[in-house]
C-alpha atoms as a PDB file:
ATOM      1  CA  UNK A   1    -168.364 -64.160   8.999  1.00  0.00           C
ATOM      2  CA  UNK A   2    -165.968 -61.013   9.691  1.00  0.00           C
ATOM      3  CA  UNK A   3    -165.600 -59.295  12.540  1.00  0.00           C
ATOM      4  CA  UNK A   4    -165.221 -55.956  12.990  1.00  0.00           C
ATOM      5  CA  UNK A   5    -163.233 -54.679  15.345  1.00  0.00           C
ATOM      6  CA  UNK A   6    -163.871 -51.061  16.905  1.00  0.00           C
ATOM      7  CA  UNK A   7    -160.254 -49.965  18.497  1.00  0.00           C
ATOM      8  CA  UNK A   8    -160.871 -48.183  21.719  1.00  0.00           C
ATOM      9  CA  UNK A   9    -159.204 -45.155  22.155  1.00  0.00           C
ATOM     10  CA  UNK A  10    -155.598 -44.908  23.235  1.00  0.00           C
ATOM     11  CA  UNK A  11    -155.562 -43.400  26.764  1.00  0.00           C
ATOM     12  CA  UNK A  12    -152.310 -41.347  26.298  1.00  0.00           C
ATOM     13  CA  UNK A  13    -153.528 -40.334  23.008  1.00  0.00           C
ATOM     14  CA  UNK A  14    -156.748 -39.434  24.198  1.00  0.00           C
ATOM     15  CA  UNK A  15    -155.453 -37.115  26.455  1.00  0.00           C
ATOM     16  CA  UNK A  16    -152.682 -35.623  23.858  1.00  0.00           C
ATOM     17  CA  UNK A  17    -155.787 -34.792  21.967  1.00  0.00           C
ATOM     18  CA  UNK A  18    -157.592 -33.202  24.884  1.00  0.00           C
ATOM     19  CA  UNK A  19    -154.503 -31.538  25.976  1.00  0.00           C
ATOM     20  CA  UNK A  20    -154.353 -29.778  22.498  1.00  0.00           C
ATOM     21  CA  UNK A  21    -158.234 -28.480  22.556  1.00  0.00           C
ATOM     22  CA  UNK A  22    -158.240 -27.219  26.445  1.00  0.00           C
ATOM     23  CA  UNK A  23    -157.377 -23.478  26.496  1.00  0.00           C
ATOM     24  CA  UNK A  24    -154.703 -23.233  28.989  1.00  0.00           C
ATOM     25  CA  UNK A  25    -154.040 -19.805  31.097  1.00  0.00           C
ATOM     26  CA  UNK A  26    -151.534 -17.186  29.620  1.00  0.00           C
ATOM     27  CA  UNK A  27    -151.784 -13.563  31.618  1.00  0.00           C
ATOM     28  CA  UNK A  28    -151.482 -11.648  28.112  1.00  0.00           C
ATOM     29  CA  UNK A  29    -153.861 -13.602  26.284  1.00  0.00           C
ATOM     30  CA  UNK A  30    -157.814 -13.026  26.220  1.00  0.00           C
ATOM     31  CA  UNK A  31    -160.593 -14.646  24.966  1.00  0.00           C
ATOM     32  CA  UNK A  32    -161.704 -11.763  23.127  1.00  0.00           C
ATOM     33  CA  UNK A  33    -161.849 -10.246  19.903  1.00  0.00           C
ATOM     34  CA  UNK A  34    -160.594  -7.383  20.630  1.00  0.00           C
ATOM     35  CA  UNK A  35    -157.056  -6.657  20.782  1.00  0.00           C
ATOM     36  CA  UNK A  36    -155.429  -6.253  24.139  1.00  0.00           C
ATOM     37  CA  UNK A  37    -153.527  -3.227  26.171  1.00  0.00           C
ATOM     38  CA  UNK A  38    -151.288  -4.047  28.566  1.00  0.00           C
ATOM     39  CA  UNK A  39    -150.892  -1.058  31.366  1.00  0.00           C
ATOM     40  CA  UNK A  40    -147.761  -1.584  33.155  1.00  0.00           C
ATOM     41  CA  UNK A  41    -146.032   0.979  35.752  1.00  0.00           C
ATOM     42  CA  UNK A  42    -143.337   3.279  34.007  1.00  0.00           C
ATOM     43  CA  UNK A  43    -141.239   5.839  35.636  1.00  0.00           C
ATOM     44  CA  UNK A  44    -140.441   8.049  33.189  1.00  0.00           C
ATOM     45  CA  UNK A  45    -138.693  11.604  33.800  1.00  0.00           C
ATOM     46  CA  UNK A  46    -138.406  11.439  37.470  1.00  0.00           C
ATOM     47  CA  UNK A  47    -142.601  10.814  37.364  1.00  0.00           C
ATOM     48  CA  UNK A  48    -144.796   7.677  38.101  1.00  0.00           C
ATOM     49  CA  UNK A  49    -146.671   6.912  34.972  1.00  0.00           C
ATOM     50  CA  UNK A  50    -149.065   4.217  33.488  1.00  0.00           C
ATOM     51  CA  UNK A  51    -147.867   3.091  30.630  1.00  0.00           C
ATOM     52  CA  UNK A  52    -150.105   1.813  27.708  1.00  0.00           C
ATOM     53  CA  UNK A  53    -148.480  -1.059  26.053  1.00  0.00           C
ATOM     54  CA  UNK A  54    -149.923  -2.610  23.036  1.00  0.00           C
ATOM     55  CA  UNK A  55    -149.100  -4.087  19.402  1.00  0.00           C
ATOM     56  CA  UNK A  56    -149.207  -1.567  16.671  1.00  0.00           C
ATOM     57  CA  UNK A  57    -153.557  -1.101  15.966  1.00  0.00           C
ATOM     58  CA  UNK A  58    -154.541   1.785  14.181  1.00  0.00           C
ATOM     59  CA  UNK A  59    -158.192   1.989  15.528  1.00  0.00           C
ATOM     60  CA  UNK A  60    -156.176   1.993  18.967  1.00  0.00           C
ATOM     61  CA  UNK A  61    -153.645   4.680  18.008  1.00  0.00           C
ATOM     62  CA  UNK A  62    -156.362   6.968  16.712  1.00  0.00           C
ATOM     63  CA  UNK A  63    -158.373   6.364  20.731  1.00  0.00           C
ATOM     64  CA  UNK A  64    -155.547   6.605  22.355  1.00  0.00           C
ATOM     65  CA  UNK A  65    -154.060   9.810  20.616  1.00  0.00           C
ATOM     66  CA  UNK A  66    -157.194  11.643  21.935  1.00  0.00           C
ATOM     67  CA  UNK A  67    -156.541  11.144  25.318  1.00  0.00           C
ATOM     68  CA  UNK A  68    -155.954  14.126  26.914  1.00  0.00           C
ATOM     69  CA  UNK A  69    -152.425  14.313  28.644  1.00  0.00           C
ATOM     70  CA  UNK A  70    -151.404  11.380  26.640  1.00  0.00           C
ATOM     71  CA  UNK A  71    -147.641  11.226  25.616  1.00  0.00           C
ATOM     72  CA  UNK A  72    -145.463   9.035  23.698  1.00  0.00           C
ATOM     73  CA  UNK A  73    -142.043   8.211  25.545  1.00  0.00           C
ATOM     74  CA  UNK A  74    -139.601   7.093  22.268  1.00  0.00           C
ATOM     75  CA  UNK A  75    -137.011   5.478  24.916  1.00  0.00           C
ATOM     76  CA  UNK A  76    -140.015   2.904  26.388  1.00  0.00           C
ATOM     77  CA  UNK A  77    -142.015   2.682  23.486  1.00  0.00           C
ATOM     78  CA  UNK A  78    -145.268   3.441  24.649  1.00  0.00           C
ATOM     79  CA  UNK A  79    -148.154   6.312  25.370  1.00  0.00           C
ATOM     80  CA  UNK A  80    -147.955   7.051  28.612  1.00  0.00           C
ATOM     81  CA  UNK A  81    -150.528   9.188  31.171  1.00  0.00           C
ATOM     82  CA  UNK A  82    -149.479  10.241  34.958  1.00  0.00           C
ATOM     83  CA  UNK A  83    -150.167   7.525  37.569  1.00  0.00           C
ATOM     84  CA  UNK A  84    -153.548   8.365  38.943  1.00  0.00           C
ATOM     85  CA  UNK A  85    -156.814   7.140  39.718  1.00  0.00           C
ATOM     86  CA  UNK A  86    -158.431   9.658  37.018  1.00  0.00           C
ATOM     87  CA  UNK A  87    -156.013   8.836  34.606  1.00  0.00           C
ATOM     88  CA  UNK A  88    -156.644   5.226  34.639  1.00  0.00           C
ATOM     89  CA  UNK A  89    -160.658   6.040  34.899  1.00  0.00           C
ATOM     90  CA  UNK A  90    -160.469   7.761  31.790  1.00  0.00           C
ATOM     91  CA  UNK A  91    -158.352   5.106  30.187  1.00  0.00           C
ATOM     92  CA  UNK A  92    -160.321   2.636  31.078  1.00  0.00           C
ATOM     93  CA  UNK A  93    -163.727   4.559  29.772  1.00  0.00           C
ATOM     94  CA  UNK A  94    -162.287   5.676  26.486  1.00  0.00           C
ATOM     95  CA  UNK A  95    -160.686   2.255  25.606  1.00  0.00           C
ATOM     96  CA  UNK A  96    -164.184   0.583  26.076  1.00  0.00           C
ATOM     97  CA  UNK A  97    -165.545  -1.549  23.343  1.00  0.00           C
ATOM     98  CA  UNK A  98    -162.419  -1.014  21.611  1.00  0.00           C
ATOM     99  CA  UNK A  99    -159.645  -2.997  23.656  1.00  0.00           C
ATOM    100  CA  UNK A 100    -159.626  -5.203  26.292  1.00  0.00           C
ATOM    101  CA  UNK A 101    -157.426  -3.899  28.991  1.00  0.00           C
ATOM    102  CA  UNK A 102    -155.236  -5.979  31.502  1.00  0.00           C
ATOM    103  CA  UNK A 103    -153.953  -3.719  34.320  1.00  0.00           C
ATOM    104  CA  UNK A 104    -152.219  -6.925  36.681  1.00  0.00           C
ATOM    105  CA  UNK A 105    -149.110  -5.604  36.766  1.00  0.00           C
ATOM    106  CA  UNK A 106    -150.247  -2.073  37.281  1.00  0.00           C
ATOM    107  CA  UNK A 107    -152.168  -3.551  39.877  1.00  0.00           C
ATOM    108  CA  UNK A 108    -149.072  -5.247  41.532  1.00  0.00           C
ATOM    109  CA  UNK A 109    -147.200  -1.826  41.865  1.00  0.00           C
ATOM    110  CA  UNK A 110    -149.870  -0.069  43.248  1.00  0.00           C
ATOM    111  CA  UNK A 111    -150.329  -2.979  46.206  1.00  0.00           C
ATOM    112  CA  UNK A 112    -146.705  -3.024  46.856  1.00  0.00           C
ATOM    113  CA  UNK A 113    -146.246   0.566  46.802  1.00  0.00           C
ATOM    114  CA  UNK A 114    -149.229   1.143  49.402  1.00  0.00           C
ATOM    115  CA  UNK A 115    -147.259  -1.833  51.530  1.00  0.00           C
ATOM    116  CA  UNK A 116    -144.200   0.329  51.431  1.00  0.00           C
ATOM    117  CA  UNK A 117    -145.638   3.541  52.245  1.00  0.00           C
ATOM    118  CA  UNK A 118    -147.520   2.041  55.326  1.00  0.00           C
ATOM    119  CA  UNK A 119    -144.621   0.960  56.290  1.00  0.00           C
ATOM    120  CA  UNK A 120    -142.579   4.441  55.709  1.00  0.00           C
ATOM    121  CA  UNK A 121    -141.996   6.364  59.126  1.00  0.00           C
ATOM    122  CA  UNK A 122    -144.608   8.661  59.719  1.00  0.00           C
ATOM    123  CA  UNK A 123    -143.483  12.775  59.063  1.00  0.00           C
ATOM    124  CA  UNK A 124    -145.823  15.429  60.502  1.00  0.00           C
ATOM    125  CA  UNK A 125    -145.555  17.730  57.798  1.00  0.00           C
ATOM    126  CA  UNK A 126    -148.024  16.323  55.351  1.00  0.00           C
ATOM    127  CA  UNK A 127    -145.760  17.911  52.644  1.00  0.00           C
ATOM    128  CA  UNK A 128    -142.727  16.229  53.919  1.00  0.00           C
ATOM    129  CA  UNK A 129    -144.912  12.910  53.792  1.00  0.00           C
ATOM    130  CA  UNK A 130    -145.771  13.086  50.239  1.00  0.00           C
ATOM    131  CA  UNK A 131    -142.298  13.552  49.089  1.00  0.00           C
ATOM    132  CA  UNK A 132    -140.681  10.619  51.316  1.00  0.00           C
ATOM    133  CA  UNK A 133    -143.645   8.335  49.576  1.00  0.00           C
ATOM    134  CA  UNK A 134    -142.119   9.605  46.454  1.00  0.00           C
ATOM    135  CA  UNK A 135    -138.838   8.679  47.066  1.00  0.00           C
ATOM    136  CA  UNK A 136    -139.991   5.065  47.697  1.00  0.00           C
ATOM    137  CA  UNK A 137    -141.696   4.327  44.540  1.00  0.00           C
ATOM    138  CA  UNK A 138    -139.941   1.783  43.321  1.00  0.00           C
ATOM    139  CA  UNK A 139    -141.294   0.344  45.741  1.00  0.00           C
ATOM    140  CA  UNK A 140    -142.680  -2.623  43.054  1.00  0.00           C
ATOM    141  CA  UNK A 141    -139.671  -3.868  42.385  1.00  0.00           C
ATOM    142  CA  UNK A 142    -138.846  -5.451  45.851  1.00  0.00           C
ATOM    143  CA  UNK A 143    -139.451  -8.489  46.922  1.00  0.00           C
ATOM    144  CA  UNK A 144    -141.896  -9.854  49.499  1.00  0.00           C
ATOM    145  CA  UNK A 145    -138.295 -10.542  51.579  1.00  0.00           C
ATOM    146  CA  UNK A 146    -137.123  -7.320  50.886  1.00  0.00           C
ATOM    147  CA  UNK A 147    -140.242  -5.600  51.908  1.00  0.00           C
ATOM    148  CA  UNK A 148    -140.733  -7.757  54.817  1.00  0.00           C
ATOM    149  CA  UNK A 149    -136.874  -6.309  55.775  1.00  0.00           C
ATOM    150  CA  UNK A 150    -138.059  -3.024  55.027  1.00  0.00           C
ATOM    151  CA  UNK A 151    -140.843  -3.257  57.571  1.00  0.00           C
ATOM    152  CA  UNK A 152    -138.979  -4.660  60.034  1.00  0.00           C
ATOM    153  CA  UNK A 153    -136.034  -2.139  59.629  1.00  0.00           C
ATOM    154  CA  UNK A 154    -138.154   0.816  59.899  1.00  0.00           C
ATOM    155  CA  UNK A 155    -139.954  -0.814  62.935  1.00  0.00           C
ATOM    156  CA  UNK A 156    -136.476  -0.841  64.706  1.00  0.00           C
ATOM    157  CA  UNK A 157    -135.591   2.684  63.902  1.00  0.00           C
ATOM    158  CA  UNK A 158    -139.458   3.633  65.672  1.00  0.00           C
ATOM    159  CA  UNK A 159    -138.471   1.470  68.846  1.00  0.00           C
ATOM    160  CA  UNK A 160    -134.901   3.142  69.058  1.00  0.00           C
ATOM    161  CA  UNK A 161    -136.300   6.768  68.403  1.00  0.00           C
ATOM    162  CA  UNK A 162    -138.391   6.253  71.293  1.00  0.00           C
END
């Protein structure tokens, strides 16, 4: 008589296994088809942009080519459009069906920079407003410390105006 002997699976193995068939969170990857545009923040000649990053795709080039305003900025490497809410509309309408988009880090800045301006002194002169926002727009490359200083510095020069 012979016995056969059916080996139970290896617990540490079992999991190596399982380990290698579980898809595992990256921010740049997708589970799509389609390839994937990355739009980041980019200040490019003295001008918030959204920059449209991207591996070289011809079907992509030829959508994104016919965007109007579109530009290509040689020094970052990308197409770029000006930083606003119809820009990023119309990105995200004509890149439809052909690319998946992933706007995080655009969606970062944006959070940050409204944190800053809220924090920014308020001006009377709407004008004058707009253009002290401005000069806080790199305003997503603080840190929460460093914005959290920010706030409290600008609180300080309200209480000693007073």
């Amino acid at each position: 008589m012979q016995f056969q002997i059916h080996p139970q699976p290896h617990p540490v193995m079992n999991q190596a296994k399982k380990n290698l068939t579980t898809p595992f969170y990256e921010p740049n990857v997708v589970n799509s088809d389609m390839p994937l545009v990355n739009l980041k923040p980019l200040h490019h000649r003295d001008q918030e942009c959204i920059g449209i990053y991207y591996a070289n795709h011809l079907s992509i080039n030829n959508v994104v080519k016919k965007i109007p305003g579109v530009k290509w900025s040689q020094t970052n490497k990308c197409w770029y459009l000006p930083l606003g809410r119809d820009s990023y509309d119309h990105l995200s309408k004509t890149l439809k069906g052909v690319a998946e988009l992933d706007s995080t880090a655009l969606k970062t800045y944006l959070q940050k920079r409204k944190q800053v301006a809220a924090a920014a002194v308020p001006v009377q002169n709407n004008k004058k407003k707009a253009e002290a926002i401005n000069l806080v727009s790199p305003a997503w490359r603080l840190s929460k410390d460093n914005l959290a200083a920010l706030e409290k510095f600008i609180e300080q020069l309200k209480a000693e105006s007073i």
